[in-house]
N, C-alpha and C. Protein backbone atom coordinates (compact mmCIF):
# COMPACT_ATOMS: atom_id res chain seq x y z
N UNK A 1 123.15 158.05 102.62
CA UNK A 1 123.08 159.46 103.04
C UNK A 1 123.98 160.30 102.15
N UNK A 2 124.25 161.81 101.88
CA UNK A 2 124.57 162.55 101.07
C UNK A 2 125.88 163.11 101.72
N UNK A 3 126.49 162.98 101.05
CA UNK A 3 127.73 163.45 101.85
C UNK A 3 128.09 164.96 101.70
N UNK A 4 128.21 165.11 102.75
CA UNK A 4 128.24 166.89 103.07
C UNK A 4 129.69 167.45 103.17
N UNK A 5 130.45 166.63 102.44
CA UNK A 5 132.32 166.77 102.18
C UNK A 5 132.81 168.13 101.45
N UNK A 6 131.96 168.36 100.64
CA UNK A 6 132.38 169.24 99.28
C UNK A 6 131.85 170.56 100.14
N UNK A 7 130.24 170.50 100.80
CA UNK A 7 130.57 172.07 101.69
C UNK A 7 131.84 171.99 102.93
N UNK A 8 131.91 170.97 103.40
CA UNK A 8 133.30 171.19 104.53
C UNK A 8 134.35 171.71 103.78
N UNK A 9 134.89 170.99 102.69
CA UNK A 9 136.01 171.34 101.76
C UNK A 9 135.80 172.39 101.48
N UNK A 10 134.63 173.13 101.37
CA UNK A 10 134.88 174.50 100.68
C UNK A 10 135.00 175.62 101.85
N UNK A 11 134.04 175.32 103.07
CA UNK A 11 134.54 176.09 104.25
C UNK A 11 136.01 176.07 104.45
N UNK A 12 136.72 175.27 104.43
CA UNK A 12 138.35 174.78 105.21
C UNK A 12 138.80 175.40 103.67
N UNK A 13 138.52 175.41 102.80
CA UNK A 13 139.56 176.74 101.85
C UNK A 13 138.67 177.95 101.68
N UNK A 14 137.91 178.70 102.43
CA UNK A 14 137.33 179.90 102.36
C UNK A 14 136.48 180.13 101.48
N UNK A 15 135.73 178.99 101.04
CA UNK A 15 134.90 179.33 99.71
C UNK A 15 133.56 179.39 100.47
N UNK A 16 132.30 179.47 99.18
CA UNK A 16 131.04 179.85 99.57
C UNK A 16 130.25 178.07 99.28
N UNK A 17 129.25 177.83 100.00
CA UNK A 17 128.52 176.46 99.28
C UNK A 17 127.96 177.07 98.40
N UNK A 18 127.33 176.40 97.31
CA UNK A 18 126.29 176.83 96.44
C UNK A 18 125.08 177.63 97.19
N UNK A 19 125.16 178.97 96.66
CA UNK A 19 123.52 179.03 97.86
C UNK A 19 123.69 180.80 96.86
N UNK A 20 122.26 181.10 96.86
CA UNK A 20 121.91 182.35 96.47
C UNK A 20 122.04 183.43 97.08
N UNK A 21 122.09 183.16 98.48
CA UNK A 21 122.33 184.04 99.31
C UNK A 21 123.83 184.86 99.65
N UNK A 22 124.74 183.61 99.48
CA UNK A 22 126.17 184.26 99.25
C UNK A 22 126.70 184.50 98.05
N UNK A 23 125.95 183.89 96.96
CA UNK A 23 126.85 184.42 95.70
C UNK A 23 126.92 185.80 95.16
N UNK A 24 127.47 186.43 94.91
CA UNK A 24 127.87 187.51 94.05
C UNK A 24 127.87 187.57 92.88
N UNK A 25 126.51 187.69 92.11
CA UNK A 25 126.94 187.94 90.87
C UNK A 25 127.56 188.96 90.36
N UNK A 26 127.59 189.01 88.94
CA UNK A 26 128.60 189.90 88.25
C UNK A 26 128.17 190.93 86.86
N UNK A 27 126.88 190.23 87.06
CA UNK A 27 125.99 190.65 85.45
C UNK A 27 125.12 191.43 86.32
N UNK A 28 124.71 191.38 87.25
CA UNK A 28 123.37 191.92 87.98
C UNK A 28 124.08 192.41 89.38
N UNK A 29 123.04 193.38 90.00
CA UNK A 29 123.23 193.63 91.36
C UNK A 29 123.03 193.36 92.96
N UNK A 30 121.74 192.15 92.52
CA UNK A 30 121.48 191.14 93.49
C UNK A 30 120.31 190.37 92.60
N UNK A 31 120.19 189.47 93.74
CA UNK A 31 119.75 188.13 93.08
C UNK A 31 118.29 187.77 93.80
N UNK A 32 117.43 187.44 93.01
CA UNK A 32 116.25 186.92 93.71
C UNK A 32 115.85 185.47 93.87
N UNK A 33 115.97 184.55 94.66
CA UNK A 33 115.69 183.23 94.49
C UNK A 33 114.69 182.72 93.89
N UNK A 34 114.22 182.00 92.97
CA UNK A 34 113.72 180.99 92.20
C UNK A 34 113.40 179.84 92.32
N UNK A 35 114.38 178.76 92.61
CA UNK A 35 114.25 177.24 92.57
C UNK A 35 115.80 176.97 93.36
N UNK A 36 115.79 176.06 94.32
CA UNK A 36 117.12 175.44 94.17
C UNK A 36 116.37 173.77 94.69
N UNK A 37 117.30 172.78 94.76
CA UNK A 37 117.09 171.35 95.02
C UNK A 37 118.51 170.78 95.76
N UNK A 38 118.97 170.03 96.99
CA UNK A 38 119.75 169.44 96.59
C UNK A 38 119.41 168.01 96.75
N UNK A 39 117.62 167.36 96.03
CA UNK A 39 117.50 166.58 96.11
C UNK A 39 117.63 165.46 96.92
N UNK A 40 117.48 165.95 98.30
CA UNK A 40 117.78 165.19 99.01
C UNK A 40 116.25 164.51 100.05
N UNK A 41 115.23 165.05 98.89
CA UNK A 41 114.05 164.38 99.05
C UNK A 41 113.59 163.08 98.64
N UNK A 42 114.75 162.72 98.04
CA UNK A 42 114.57 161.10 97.12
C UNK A 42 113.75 161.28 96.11
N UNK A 43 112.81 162.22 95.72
CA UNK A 43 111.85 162.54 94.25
C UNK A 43 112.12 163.30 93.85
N UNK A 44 112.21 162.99 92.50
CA UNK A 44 112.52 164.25 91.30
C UNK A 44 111.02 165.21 90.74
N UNK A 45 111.67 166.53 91.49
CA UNK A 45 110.34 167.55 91.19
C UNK A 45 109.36 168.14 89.76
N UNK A 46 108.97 167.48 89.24
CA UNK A 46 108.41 167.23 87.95
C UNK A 46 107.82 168.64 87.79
N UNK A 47 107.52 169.65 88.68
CA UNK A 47 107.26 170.69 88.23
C UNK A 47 108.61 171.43 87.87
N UNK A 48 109.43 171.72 87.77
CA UNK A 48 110.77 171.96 87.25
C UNK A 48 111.45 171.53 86.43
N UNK A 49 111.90 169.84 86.68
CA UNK A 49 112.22 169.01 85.77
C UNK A 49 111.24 168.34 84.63
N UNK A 50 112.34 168.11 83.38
CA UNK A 50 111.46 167.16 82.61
C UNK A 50 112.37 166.23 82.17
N UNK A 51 112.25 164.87 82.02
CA UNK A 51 112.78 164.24 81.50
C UNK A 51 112.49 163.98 80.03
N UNK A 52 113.46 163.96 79.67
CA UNK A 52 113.61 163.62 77.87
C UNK A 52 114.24 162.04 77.36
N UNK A 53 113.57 162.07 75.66
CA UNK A 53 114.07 161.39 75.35
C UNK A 53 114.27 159.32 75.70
N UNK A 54 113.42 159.27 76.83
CA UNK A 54 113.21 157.98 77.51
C UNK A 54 114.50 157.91 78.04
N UNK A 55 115.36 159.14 78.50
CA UNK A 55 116.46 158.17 79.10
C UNK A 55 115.45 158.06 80.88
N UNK A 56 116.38 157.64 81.48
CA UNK A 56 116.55 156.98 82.88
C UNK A 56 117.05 157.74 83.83
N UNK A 57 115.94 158.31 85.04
CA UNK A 57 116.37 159.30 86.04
C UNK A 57 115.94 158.99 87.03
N UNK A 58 117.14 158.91 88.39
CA UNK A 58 116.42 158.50 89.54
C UNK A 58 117.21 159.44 90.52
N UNK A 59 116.50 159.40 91.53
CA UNK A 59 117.24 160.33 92.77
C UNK A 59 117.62 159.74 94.41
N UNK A 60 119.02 159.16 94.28
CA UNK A 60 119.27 158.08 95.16
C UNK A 60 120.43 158.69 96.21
N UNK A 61 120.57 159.00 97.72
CA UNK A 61 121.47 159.41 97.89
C UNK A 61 121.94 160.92 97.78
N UNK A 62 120.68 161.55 97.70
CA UNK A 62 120.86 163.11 97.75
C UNK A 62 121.41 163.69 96.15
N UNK A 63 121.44 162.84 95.02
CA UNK A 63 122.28 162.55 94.06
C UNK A 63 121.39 162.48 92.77
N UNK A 64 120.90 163.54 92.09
CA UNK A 64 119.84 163.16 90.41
C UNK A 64 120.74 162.64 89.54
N UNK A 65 120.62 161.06 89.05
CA UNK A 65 121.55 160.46 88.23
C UNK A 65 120.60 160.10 87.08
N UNK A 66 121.42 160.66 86.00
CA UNK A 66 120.42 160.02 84.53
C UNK A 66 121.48 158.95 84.02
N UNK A 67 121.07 158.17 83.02
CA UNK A 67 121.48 157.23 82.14
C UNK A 67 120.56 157.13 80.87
N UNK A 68 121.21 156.79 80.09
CA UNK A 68 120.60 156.15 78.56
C UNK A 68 118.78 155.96 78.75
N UNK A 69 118.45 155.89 77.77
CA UNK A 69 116.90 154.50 77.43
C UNK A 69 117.27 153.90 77.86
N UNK A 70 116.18 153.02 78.07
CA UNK A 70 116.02 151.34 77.60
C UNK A 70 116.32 151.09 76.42
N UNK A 71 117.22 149.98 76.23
CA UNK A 71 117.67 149.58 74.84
C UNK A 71 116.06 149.09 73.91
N UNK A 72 115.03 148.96 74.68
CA UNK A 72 113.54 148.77 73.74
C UNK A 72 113.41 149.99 73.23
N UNK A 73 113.43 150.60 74.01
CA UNK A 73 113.11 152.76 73.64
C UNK A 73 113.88 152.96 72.56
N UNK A 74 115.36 152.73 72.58
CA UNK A 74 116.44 152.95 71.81
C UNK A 74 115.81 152.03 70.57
N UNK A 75 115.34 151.05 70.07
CA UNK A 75 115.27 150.17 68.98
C UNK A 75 114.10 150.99 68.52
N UNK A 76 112.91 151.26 69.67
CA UNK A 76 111.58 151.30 68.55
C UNK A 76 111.98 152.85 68.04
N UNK A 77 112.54 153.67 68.38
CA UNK A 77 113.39 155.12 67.91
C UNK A 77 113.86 154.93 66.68
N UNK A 78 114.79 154.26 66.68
CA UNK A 78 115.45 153.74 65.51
C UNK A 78 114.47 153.45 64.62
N UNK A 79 114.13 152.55 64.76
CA UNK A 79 112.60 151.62 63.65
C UNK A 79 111.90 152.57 63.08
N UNK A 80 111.30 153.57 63.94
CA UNK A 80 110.43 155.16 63.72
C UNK A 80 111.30 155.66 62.73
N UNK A 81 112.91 155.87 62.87
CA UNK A 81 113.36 156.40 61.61
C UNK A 81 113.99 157.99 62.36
N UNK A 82 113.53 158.17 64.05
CA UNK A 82 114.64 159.05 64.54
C UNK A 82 115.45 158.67 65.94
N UNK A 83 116.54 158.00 65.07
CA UNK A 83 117.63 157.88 65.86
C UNK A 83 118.13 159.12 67.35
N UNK A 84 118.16 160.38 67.06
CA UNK A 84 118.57 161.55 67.71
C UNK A 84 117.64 161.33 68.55
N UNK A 85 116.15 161.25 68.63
CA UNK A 85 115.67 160.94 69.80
C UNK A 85 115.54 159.61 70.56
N UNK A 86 116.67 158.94 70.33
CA UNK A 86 116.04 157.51 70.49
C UNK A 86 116.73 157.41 71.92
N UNK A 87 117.55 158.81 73.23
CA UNK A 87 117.75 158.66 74.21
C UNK A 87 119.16 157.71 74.43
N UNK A 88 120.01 158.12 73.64
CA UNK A 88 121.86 157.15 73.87
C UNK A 88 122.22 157.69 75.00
N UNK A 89 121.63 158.71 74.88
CA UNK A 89 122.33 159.74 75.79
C UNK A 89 121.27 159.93 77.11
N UNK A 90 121.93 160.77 78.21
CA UNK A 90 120.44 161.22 78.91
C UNK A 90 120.64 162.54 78.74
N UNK A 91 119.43 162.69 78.77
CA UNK A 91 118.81 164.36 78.72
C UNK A 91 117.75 164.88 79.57
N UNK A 92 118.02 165.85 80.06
CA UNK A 92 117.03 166.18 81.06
C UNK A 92 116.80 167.85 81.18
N UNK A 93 115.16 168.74 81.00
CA UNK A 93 115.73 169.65 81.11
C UNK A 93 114.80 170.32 82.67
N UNK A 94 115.83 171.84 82.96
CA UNK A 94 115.08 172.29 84.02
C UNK A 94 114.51 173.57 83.44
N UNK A 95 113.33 173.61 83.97
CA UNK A 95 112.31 174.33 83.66
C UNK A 95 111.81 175.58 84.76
N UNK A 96 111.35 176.26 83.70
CA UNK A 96 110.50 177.81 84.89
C UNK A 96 111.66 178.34 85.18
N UNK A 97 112.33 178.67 84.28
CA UNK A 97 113.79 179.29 84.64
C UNK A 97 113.56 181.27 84.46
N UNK A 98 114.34 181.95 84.60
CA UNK A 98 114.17 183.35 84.51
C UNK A 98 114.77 183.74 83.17
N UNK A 99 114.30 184.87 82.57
CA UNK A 99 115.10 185.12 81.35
C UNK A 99 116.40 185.84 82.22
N UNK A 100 116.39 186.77 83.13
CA UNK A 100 117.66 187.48 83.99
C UNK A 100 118.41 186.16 84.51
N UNK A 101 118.61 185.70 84.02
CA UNK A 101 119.04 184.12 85.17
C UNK A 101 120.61 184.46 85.46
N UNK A 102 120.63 183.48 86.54
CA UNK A 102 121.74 183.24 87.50
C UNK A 102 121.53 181.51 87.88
N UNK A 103 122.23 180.42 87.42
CA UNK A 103 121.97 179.34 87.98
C UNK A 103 123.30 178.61 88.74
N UNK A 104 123.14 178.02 89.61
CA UNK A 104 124.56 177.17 89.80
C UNK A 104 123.98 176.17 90.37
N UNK A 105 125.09 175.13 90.08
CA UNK A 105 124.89 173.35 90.13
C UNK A 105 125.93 173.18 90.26
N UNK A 106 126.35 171.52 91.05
CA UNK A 106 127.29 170.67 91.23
C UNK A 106 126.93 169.88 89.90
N UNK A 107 127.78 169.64 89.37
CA UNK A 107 127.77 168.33 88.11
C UNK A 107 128.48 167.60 87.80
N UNK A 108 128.25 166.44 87.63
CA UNK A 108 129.62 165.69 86.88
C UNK A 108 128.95 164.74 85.75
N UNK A 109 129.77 164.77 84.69
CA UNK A 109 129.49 164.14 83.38
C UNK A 109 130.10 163.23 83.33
N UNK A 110 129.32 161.96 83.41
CA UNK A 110 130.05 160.71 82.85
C UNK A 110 130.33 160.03 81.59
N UNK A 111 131.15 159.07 81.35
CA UNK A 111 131.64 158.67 80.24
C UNK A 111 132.72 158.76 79.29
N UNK A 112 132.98 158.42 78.22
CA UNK A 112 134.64 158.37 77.44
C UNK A 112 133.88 159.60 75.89
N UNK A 113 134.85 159.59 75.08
CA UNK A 113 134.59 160.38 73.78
C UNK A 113 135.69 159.55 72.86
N UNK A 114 134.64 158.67 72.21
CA UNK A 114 135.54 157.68 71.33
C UNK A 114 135.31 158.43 69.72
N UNK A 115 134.55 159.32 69.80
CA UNK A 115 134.45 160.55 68.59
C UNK A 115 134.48 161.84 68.60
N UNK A 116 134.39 162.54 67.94
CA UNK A 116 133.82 164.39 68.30
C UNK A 116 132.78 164.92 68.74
N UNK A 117 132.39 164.09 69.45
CA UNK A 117 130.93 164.08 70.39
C UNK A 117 130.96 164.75 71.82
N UNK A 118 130.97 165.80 72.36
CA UNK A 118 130.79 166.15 73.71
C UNK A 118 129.42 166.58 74.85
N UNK A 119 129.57 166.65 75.83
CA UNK A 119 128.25 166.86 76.42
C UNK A 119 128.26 168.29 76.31
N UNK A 120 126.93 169.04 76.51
CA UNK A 120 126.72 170.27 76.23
C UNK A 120 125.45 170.46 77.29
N UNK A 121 125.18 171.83 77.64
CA UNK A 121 124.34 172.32 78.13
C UNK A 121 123.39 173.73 77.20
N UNK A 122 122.30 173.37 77.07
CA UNK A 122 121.94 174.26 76.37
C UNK A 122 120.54 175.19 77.01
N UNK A 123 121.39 176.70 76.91
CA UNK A 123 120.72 177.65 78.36
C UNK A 123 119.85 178.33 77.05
N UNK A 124 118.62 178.13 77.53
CA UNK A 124 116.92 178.31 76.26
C UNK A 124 117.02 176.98 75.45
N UNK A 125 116.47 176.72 75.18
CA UNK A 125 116.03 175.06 74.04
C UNK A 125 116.85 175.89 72.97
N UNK A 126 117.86 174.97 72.58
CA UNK A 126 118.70 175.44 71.48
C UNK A 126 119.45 176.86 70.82
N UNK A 127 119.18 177.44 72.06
CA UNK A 127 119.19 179.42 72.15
C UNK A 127 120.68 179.49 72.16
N UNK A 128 121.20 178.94 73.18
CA UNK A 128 122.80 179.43 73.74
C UNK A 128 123.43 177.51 74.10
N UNK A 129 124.14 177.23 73.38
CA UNK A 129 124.52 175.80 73.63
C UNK A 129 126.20 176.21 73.91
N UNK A 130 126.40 175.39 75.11
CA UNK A 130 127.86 175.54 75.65
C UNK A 130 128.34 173.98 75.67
N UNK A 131 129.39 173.80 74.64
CA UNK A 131 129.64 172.19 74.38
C UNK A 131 131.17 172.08 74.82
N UNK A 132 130.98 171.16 75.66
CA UNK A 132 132.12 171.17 77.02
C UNK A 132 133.43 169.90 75.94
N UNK A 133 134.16 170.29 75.54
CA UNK A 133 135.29 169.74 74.72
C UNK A 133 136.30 169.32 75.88
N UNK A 134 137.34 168.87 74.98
CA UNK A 134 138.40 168.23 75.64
C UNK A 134 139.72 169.25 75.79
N UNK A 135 139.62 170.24 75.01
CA UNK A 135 140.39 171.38 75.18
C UNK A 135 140.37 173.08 74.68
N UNK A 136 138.61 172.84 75.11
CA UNK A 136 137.95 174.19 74.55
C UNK A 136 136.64 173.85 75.08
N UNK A 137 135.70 175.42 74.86
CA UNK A 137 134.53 175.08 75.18
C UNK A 137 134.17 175.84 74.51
N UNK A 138 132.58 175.45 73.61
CA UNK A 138 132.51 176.53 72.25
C UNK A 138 131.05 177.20 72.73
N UNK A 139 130.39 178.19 72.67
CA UNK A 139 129.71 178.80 72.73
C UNK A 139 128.60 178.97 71.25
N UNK A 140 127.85 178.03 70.79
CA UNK A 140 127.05 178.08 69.84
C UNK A 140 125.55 179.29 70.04
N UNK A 141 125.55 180.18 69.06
CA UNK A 141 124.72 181.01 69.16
C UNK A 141 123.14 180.75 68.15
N UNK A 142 121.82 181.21 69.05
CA UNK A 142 120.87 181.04 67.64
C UNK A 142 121.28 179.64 66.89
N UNK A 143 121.43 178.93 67.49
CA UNK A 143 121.25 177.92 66.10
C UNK A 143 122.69 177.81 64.93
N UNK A 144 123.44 177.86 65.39
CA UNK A 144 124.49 178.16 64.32
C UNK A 144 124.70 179.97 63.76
N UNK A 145 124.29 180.63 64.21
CA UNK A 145 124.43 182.27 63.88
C UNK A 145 125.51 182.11 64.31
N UNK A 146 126.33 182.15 65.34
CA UNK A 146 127.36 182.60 65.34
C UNK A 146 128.05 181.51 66.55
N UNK A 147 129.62 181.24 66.51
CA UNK A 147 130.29 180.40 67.16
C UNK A 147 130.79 180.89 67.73
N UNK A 148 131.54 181.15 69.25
CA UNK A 148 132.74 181.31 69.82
C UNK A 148 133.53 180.35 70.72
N UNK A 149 134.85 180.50 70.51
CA UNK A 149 135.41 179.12 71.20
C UNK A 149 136.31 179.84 72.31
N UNK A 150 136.34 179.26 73.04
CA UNK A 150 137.50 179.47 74.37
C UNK A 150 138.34 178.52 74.98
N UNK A 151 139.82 178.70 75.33
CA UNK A 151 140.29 177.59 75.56
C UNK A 151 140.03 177.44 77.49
N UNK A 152 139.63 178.41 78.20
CA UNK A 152 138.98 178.19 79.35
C UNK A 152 137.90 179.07 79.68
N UNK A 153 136.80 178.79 80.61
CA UNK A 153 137.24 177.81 81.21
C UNK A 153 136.90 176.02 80.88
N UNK A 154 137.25 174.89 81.03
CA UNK A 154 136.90 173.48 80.69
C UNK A 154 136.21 173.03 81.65
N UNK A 155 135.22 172.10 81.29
CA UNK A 155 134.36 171.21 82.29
C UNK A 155 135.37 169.45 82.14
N UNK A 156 135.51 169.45 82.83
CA UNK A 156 136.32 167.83 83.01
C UNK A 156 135.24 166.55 82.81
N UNK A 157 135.29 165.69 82.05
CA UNK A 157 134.63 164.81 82.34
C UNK A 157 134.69 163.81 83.44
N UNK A 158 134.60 163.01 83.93
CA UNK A 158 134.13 162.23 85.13
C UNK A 158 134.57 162.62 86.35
N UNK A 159 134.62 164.49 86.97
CA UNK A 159 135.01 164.44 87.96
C UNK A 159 133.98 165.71 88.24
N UNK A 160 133.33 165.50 89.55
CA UNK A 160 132.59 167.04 89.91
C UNK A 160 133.10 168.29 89.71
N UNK A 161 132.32 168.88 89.28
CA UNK A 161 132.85 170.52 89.03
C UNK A 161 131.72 171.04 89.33
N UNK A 162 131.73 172.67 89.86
CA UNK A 162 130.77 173.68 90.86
C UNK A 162 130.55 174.79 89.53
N UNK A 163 129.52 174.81 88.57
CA UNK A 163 128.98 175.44 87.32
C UNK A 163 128.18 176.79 87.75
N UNK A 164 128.54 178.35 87.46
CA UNK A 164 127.70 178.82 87.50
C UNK A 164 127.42 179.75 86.26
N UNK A 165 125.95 180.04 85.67
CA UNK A 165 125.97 181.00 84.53
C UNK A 165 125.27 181.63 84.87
N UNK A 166 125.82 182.90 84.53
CA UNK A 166 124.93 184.43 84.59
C UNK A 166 124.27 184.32 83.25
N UNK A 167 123.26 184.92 83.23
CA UNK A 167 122.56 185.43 81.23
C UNK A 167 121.53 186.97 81.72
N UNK A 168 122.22 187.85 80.62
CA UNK A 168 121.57 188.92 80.51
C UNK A 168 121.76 188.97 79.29
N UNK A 169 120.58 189.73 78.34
CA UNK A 169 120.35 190.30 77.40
C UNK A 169 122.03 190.83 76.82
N UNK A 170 122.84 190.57 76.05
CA UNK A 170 123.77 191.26 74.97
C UNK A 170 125.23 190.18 76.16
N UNK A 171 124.73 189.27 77.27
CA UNK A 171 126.17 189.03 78.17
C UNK A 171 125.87 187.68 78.76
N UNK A 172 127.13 186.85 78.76
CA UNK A 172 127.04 185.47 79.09
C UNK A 172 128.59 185.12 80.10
N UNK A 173 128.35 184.98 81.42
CA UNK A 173 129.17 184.68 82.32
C UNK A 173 129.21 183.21 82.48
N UNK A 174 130.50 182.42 82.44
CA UNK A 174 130.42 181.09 82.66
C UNK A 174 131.78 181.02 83.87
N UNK A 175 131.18 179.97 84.73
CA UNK A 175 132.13 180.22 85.53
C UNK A 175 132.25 178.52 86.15
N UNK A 176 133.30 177.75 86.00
CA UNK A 176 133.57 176.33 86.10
C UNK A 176 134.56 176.46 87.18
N UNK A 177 134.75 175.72 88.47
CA UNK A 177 135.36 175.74 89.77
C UNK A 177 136.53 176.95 89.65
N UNK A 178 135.59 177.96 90.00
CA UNK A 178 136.36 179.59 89.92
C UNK A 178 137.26 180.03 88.79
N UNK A 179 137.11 179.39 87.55
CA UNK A 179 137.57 180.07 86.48
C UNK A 179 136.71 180.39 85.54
N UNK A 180 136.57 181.91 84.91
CA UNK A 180 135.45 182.08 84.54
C UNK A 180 135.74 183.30 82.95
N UNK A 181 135.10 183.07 81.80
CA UNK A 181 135.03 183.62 81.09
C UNK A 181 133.77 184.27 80.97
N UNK A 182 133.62 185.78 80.06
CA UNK A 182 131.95 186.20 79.72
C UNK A 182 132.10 186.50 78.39
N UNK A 183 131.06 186.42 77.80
CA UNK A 183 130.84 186.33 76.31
C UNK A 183 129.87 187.19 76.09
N UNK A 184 130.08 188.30 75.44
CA UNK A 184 129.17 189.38 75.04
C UNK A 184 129.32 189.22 73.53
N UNK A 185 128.02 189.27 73.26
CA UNK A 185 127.39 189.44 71.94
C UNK A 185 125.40 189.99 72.04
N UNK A 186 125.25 190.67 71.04
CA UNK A 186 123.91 191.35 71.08
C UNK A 186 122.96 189.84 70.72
N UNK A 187 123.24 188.77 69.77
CA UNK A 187 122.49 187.69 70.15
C UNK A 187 122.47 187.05 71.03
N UNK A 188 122.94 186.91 72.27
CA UNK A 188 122.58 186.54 73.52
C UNK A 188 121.32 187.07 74.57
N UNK A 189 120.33 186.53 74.49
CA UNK A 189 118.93 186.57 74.62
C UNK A 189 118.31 185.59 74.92
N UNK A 190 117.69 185.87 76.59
CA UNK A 190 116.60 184.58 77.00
C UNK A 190 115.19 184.90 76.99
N UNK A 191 114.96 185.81 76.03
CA UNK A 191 113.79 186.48 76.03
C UNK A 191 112.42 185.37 75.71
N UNK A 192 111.49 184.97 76.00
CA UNK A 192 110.63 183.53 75.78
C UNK A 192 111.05 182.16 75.65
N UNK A 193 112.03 182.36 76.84
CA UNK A 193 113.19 181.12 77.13
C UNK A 193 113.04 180.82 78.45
N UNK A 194 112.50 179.50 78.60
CA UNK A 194 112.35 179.46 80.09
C UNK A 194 113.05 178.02 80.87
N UNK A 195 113.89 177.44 79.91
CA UNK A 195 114.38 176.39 80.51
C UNK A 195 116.00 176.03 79.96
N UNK A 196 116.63 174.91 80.89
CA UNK A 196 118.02 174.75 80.54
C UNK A 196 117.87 173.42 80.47
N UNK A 197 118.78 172.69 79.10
CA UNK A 197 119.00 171.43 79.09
C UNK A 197 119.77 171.04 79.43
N UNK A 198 120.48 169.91 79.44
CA UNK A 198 121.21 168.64 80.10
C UNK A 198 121.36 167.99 79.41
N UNK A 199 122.45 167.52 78.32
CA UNK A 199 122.54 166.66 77.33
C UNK A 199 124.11 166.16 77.63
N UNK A 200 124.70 164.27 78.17
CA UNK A 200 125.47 164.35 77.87
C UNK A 200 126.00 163.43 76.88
N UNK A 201 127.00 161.87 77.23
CA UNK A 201 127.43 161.53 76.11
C UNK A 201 126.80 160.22 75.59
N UNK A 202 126.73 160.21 74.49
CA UNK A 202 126.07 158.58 74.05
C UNK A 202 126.59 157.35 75.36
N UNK A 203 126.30 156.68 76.00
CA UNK A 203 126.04 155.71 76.84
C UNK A 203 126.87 156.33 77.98
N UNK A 204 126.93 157.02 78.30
CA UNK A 204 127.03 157.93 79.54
C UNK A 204 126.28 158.16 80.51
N UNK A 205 127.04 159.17 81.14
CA UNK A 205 125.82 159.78 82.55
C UNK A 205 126.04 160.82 83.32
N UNK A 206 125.24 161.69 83.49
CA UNK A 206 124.68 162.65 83.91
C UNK A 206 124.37 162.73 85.59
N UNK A 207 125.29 163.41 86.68
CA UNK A 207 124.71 163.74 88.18
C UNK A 207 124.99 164.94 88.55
N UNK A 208 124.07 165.28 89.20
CA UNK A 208 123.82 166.63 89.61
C UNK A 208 123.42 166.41 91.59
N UNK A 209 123.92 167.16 92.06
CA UNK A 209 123.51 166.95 93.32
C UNK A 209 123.34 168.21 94.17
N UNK A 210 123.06 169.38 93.22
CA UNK A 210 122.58 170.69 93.67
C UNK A 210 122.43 171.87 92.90
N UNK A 211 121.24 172.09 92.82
CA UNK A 211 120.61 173.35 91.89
C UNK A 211 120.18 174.28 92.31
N UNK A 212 120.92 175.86 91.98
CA UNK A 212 119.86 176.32 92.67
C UNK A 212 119.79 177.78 91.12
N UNK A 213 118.55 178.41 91.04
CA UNK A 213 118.36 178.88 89.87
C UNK A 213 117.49 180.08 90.78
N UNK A 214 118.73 181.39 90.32
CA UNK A 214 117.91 183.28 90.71
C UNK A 214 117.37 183.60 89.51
N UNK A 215 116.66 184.58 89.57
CA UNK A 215 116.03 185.98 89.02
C UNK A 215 117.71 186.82 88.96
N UNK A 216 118.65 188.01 88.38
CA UNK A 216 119.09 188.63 88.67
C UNK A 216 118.23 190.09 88.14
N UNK A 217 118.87 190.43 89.49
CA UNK A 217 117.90 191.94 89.77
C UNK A 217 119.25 193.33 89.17
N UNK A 218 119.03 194.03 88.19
CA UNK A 218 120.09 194.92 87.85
C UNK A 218 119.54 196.39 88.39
């Protein structure tokens, strides 16, 4: 069964659960609901989700947990001659998203960083990539157009953290268990962007145990 600890904990210190209805955004003036999950249907909703890459996704425990390939997936990748897709990692993306978006999730990223390798989330397929470091978090624009780094707020690796991002046209709100930076730049654009990825570390793992994804209405 799913343990319902993290909304008690957040009632008993005055906070909100994840939910569209109480959040406040900050980019927009209210919010229209979209999608949320907290998977606690035991199936992963394939009209939303996609899995990538052959890694490994199951939904056990109110809980979407990815992992790696199959080490067969991983070899015949290799053999083909592309390694990057050969799934070390898991990847997963969510789909039918809003270009006005507002999303928030529970997440936690598993695994070590035995190189300069971090997990990242990337809000449009390669549009806006936010790569969660060990003492920064960098904001990759377009493809390499333009970089920005911040020293908060940080995503922790192997411990839950409550993620939410605003995206409007020219503005980017990130907000990691109530500390929150925004990043304005005129290339920030979800304009024919309709999904968010999930990428984390080579033999790692990836859980999520609540999504929920607005429209923001300005």
């Amino acid at each position: 069964m799913k343990s319902r600890f993290p909304c008690l904990l957040a009632l008993l210190l005055g906070l909100s659960p994840l939910s569209a209805e109480d959040y406040r955004p900050e980019l927009f003036a209210s919010l229209k609901p979209v999608y949320q999950d907290d998977f606690s249907s035991g199936t992963l909703d394939t009209s939303h989700w996609q899995v990538r890459q052959g890694s490994t996704w199951v939904v056990k425990d109110g809980v979407l947990t990815g992992g790696p390939s199959p080490k067969e997936f991983q070899e015949k990748m290799v053999a083909k001659g592309d390694p990057s897709h050969a799934g070390f990692k898991p990847v997963i993306w969510l789909e039918n998203v809003p270009e006005n978006l507002v999303v928030q999730f529970r997440l936690r990223y598993d695994g070590t960083v035995p190189h300069p390798k971090f997990p990242l989330i990337d809000v449009g397929h390669h549009v806006h990539t936010l790569i969660f470091g060990k003492d920064k978090t960098t904001l990759v624009l377009k493809k390499n157009q333009k970089t920005i780094e911040v020293a908060a707020p940080l995503l922790a690796l192997n411990q839950w953290s409550d993620v939410t991002i605003e995206l409007k046209k020219g503005s980017l709100l990130l907000v990691i268990d109530g500390t929150k930076t925004r990043f304005d730049d005129p290339l920030i654009d979800m304009t024919g962007q309709q999904q968010i990825d999930f990428k984390g570390l080579d033999g790692g793992g990836i859980l999520l145990d609540r999504v929920v994804a607005s429209e923001g209405v300005e």
